[in-house]
Protein backbone atom coordinates (compact mmCIF):
# COMPACT_ATOMS: atom_id res chain seq x y z
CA UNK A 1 70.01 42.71 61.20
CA UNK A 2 70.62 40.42 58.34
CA UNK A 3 67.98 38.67 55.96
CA UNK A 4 67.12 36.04 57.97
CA UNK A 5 65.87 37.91 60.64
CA UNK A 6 64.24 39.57 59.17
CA UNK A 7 62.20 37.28 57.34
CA UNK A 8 61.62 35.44 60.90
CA UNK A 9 60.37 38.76 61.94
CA UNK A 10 56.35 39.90 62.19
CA UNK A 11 54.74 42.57 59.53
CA UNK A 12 54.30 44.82 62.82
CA UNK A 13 57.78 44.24 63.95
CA UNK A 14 59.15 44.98 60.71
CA UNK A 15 57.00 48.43 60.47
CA UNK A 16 58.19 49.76 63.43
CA UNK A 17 61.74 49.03 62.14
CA UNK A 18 60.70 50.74 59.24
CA UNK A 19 59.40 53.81 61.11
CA UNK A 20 62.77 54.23 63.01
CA UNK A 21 64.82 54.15 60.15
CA UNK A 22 62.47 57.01 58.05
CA UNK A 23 61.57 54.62 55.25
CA UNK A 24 58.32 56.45 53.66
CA UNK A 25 55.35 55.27 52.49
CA UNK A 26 56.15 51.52 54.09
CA UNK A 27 52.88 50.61 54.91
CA UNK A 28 52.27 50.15 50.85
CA UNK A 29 55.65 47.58 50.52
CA UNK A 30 55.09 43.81 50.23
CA UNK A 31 57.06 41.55 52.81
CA UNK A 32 60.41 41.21 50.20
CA UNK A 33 60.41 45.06 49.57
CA UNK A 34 60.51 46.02 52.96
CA UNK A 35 63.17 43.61 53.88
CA UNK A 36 65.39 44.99 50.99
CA UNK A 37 64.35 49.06 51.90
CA UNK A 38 65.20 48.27 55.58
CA UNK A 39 68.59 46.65 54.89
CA UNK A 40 68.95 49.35 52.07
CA UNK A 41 68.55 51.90 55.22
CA UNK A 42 70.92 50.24 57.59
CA UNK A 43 73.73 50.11 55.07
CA UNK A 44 73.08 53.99 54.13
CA UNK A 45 73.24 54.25 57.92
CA UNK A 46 76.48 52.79 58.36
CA UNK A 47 78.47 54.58 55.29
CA UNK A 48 76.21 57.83 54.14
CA UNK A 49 78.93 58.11 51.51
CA UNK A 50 78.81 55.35 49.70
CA UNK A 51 75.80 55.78 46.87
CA UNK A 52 74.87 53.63 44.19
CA UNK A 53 76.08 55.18 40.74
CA UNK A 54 74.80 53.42 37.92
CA UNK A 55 72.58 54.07 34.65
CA UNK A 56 71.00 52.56 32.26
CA UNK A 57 72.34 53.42 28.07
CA UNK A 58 70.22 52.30 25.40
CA UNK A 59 72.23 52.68 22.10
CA UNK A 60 70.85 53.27 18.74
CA UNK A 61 70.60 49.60 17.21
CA UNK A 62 68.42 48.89 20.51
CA UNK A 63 71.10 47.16 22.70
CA UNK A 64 71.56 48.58 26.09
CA UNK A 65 74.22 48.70 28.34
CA UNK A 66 74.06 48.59 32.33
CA UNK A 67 76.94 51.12 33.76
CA UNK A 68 78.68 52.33 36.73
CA UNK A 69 79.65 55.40 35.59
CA UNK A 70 77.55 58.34 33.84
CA UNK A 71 81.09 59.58 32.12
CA UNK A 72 81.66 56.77 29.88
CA UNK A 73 81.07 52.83 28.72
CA UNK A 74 84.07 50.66 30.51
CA UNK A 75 84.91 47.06 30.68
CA UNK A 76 82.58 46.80 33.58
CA UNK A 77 79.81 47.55 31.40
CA UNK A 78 77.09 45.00 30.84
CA UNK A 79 75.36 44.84 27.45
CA UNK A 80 71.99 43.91 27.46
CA UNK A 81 70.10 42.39 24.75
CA UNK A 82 66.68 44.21 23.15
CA UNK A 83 64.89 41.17 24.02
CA UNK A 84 65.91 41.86 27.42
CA UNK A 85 65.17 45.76 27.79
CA UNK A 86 61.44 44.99 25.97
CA UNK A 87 60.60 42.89 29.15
């Protein structure tokens, strides 16, 4: 299913869904988190070996970098401001 359909689908419809994919606790997920956990399912579904792999590193001056990788800081590191890591 994609995101469209899913918003066009009912709260009941979209529990069930839920329930056959083992998504815990659902019941307790707004509309928009549901959505995302199902489609978050369905992808795991289709490759169990690709994982998310990424981590938060908050430096000693306060800035932060967003990272792929828990080796080391690479070019596809994000820095992220203190204002931003406050909110």
């Amino acid at each position: 299913m994609n995101v469209a359909e899913l918003k066009s689908t009912s709260m009941v419809e979209l529990n069930d869904l839920a329930v056959t994919l083992n998504i815990g606790e659902h019941r307790n997920f707004a509309r928009q988190e549901l959505i995302f956990r199902i489609l978050q399912a369905e992808a795991l579904q289709k490759r169990p070996d690709v994982r998310p792999k990424a981590f938060w590193k908050i430096m000693p001056d306060g800035f932060g970098f967003f990272a792929l990788s828990h080796e080391q800081l690479s070019q596809r590191s994000r820095r992220i401001s203190m204002s931003l890591l406050r909110r």
